[in-house]
N, C-alpha and C. Protein backbone atom coordinates (compact mmCIF):
# COMPACT_ATOMS: atom_id res chain seq x y z
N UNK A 1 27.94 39.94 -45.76
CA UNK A 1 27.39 38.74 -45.17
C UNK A 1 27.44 38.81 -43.65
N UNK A 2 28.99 39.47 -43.24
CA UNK A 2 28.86 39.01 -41.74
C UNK A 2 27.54 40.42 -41.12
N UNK A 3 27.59 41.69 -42.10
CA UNK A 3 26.97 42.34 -41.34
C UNK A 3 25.47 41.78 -41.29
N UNK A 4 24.93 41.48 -42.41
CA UNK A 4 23.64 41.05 -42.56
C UNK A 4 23.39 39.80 -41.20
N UNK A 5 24.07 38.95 -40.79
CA UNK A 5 24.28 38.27 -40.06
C UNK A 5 24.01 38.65 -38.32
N UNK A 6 24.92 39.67 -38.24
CA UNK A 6 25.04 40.33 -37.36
C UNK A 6 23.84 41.01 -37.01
N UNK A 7 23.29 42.03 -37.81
CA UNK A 7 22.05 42.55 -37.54
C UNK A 7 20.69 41.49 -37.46
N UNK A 8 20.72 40.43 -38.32
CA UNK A 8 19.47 39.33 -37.57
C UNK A 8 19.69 38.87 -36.14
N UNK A 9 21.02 38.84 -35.76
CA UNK A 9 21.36 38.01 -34.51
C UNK A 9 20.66 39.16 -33.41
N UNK A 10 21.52 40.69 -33.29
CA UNK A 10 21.28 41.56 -32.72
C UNK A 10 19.29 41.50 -32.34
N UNK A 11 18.78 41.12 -33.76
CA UNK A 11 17.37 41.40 -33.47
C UNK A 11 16.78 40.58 -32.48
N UNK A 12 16.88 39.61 -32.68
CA UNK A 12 17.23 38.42 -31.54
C UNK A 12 17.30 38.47 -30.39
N UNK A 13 18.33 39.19 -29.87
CA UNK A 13 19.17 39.46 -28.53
C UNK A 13 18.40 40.81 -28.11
N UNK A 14 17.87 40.80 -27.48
CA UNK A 14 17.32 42.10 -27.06
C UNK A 14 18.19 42.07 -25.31
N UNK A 15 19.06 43.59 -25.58
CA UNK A 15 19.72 43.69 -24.16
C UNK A 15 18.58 44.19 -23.11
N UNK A 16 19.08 43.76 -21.78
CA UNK A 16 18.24 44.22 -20.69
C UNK A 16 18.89 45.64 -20.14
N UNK A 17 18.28 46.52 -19.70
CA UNK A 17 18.29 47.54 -18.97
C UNK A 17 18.44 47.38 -17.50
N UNK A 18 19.60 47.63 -17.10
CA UNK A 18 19.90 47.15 -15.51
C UNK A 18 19.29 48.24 -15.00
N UNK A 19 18.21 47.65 -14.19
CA UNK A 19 17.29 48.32 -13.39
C UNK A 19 17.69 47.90 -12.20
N UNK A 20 18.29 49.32 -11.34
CA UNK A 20 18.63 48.67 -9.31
C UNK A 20 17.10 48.97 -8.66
N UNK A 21 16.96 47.58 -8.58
CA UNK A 21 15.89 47.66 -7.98
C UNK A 21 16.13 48.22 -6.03
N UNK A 22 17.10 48.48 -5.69
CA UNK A 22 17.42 48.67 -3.82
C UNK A 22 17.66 50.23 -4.49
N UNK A 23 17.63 51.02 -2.88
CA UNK A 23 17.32 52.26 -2.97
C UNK A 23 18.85 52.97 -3.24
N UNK A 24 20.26 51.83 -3.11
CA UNK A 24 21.04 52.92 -3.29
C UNK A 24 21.99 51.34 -3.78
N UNK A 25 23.10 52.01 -4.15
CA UNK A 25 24.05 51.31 -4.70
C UNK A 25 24.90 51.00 -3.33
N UNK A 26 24.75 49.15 -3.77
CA UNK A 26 25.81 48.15 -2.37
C UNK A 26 26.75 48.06 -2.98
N UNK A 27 27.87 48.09 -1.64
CA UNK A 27 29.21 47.98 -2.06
C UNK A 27 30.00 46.66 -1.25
N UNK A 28 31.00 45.99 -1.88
CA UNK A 28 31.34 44.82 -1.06
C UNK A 28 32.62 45.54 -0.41
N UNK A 29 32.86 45.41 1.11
CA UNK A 29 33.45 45.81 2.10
C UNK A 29 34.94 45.52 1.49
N UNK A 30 36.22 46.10 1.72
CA UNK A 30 37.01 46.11 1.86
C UNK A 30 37.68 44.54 2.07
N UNK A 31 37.28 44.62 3.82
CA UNK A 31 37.88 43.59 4.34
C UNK A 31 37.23 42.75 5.07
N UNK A 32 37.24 41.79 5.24
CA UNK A 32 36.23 40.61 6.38
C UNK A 32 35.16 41.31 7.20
N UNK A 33 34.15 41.87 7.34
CA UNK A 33 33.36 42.47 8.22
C UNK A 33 31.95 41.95 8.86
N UNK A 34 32.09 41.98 10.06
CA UNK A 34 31.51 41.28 10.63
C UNK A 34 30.49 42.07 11.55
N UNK A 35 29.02 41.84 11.98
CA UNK A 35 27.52 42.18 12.53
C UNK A 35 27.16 41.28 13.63
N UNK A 36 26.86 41.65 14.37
CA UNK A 36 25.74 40.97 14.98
C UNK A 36 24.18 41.16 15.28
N UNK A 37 23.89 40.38 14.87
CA UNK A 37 21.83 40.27 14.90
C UNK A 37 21.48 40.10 15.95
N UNK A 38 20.36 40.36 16.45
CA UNK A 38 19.48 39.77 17.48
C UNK A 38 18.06 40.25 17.21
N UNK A 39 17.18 39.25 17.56
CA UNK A 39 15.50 39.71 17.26
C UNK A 39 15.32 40.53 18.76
N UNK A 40 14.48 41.39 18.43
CA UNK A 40 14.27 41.77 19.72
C UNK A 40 13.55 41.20 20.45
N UNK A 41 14.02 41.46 21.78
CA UNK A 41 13.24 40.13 22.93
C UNK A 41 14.02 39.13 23.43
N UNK A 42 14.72 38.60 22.57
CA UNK A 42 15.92 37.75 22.34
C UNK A 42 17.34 38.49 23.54
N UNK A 43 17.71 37.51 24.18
CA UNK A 43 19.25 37.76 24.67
C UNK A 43 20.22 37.45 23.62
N UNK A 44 20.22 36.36 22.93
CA UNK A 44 20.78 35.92 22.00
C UNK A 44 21.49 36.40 20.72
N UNK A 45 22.25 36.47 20.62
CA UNK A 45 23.00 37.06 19.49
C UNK A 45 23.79 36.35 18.03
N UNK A 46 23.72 36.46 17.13
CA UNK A 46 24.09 35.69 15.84
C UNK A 46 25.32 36.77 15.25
N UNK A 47 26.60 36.19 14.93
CA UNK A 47 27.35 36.54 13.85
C UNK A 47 26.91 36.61 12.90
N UNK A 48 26.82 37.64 12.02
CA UNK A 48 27.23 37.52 10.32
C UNK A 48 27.81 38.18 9.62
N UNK A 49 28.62 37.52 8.28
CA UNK A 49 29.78 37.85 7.36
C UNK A 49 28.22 39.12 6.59
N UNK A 50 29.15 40.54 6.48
CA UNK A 50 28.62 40.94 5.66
C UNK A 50 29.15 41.17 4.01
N UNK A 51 27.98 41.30 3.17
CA UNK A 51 28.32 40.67 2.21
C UNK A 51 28.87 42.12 0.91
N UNK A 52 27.41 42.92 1.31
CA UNK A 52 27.30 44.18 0.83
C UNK A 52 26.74 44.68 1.54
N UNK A 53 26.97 46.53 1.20
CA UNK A 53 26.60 47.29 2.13
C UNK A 53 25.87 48.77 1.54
N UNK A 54 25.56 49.44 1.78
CA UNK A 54 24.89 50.46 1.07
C UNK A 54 24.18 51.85 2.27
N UNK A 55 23.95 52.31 2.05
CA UNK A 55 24.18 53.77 2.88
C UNK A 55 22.39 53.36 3.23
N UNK A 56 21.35 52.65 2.71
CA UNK A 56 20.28 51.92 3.03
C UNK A 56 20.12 50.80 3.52
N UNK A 57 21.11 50.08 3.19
CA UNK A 57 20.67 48.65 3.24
C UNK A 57 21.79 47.79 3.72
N UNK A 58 21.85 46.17 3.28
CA UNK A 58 22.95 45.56 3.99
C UNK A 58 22.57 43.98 3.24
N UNK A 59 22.96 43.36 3.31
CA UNK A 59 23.14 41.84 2.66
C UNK A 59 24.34 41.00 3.87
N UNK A 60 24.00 40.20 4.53
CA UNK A 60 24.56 38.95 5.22
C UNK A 60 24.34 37.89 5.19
N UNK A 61 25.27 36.87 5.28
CA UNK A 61 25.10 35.48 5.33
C UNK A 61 25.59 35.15 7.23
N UNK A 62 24.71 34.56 7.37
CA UNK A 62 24.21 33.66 8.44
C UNK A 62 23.84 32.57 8.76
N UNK A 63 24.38 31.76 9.92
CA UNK A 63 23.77 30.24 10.12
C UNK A 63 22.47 30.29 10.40
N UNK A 64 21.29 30.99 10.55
CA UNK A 64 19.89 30.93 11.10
C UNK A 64 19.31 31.86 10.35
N UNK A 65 18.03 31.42 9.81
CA UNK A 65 16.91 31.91 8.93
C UNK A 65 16.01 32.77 9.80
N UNK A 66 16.07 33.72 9.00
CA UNK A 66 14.91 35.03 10.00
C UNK A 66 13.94 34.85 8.98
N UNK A 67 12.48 35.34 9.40
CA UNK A 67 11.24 35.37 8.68
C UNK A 67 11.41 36.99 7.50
N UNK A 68 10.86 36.64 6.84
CA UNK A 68 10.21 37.83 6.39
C UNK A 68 9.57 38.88 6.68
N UNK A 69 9.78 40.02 7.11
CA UNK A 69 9.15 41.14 7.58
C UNK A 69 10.12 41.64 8.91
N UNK A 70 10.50 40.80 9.88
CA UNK A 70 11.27 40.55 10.90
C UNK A 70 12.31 41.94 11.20
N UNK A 71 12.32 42.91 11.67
CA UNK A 71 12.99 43.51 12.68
C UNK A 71 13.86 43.10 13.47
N UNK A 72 15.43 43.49 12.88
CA UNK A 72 16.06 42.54 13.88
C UNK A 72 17.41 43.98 14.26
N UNK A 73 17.45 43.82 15.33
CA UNK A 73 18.83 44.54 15.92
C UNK A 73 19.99 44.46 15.24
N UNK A 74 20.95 45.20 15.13
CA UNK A 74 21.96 45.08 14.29
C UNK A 74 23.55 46.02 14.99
N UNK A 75 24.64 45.23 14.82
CA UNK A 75 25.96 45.76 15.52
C UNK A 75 26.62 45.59 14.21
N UNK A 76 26.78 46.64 13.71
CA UNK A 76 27.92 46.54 12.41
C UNK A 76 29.53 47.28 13.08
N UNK A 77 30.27 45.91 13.04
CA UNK A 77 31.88 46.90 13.35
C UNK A 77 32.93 46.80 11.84
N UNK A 78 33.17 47.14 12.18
CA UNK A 78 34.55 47.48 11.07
C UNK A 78 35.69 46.42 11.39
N UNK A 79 36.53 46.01 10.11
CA UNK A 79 37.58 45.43 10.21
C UNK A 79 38.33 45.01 11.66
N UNK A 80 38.75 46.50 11.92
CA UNK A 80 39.82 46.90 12.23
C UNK A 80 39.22 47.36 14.32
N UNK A 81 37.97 47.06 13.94
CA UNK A 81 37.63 47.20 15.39
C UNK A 81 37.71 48.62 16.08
N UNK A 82 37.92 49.37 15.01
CA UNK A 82 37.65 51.17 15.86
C UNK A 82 36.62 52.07 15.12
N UNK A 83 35.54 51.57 14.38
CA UNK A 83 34.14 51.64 14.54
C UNK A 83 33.13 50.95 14.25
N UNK A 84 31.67 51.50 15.05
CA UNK A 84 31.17 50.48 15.31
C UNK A 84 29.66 51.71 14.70
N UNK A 85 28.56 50.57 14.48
CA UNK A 85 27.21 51.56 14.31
C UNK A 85 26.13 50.66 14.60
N UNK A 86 25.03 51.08 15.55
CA UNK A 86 23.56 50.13 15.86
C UNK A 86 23.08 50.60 15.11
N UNK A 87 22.15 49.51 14.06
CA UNK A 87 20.73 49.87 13.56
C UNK A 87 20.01 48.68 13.58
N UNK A 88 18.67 49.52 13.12
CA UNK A 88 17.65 48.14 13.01
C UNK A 88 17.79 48.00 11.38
N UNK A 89 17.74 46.50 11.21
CA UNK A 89 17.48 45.53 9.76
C UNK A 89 15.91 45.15 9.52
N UNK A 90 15.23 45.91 8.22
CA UNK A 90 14.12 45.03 7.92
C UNK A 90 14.32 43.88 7.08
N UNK A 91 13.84 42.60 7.49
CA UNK A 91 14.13 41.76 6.59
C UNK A 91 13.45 41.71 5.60
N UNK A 92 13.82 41.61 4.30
CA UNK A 92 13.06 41.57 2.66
C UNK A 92 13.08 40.12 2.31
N UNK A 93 14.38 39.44 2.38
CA UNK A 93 15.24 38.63 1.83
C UNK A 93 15.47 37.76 2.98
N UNK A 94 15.48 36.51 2.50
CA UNK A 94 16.38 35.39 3.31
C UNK A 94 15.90 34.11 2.75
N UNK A 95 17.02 33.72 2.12
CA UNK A 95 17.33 32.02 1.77
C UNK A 95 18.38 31.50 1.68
N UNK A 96 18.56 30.30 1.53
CA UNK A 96 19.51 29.23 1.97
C UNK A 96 20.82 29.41 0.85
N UNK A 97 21.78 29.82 1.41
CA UNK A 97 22.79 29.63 0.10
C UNK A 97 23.61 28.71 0.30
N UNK A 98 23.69 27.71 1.08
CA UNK A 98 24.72 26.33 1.33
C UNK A 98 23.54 25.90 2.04
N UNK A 99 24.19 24.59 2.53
CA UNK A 99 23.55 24.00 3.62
C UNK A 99 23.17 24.58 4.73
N UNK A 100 24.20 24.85 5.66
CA UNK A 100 24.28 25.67 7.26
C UNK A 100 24.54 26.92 6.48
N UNK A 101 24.15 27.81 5.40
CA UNK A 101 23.97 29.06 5.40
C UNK A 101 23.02 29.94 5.27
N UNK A 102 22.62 31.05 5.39
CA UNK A 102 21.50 31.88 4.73
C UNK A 102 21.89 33.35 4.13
N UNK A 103 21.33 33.16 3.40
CA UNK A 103 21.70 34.75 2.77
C UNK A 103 20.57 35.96 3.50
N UNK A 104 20.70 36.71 4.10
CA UNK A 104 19.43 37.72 4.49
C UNK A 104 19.89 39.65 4.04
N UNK A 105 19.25 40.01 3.90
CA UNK A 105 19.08 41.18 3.31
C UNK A 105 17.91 41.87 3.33
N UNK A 106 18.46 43.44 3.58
CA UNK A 106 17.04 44.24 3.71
C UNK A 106 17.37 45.50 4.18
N UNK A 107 16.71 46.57 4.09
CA UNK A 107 16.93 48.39 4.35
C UNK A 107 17.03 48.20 5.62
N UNK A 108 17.86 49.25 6.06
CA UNK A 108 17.96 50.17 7.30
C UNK A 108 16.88 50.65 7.88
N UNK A 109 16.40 50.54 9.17
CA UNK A 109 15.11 52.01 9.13
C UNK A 109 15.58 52.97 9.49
N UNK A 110 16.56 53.20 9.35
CA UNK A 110 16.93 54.87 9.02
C UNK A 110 18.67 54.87 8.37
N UNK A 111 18.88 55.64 7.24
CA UNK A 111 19.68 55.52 6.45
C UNK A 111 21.09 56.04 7.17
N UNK A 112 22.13 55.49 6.94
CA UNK A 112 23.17 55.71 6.88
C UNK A 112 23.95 56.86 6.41
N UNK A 113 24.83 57.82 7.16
CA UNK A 113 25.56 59.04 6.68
C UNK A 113 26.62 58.09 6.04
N UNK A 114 27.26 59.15 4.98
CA UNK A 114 28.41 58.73 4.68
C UNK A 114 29.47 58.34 5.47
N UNK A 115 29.97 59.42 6.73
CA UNK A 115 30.69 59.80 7.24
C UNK A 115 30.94 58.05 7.92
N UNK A 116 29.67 57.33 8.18
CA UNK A 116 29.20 56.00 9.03
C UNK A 116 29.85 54.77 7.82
N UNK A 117 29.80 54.95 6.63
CA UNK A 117 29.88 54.18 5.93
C UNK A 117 31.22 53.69 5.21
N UNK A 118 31.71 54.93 5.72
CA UNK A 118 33.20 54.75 4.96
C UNK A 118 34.14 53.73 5.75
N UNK A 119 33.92 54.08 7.12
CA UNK A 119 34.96 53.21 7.47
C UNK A 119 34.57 51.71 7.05
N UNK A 120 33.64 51.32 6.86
CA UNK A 120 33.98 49.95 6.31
C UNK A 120 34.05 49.67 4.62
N UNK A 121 34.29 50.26 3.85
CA UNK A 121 34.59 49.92 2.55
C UNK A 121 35.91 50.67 2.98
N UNK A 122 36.47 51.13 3.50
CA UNK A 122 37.82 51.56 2.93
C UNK A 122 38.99 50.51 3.89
């Protein structure tokens, strides 16, 4: 009974296939790590908590909404304040995850060595 049971339910349930849709596998940082943005053109500079990280890409939350497509400057430091790496962020991603927050995310234009990446997950 329970198997007969079991196999209608199963038919039912069809599992999904985790498909990563981003070019490499994100990892959530170690410890508190913190970026700064700026659009270019801009003097101006924005904090953000990063969220995940990936040898492509990057995920932050931020008080200010960037557009879609948007090129924005990027200062990633480490914890611990003894390294640091510039790149540019394409934006893919960005919406509201609280009130005063935004979630933004998007590839590198040019990928990350390992050697760059470690110090902040470890």
């Amino acid at each position: 009974m329970k198997a007969s049971l079991r196999s209608r339910l199963s038919a039912l349930v069809q599992r999904r296939i985790h498909v990563e849709r981003r070019g490499g596998k994100r990892v959530e940082p170690m410890h508190r790590t913190l970026c700064l943005l700026q659009m270019p053109g801009e003097t101006s500079q924005t904090t953000a908590i990063v969220q995940n990280l990936s040898l492509k890409g990057i995920g932050v939350h931020v008080d200010r909404e960037y557009t879609v497509g948007a090129t924005l400057d990027l200062l990633l430091v480490n914890a611990s304040h003894t390294f640091s790496v510039t790149l540019e962020l394409k934006v893919v991603r960005c919406f509201r995850a609280a009130p005063n927050l935004y979630f933004v995310a998007g590839p590198f234009t040019r990928s990350l060595r390992h050697e760059e990446v470690v110090p902040f997950i470890l």
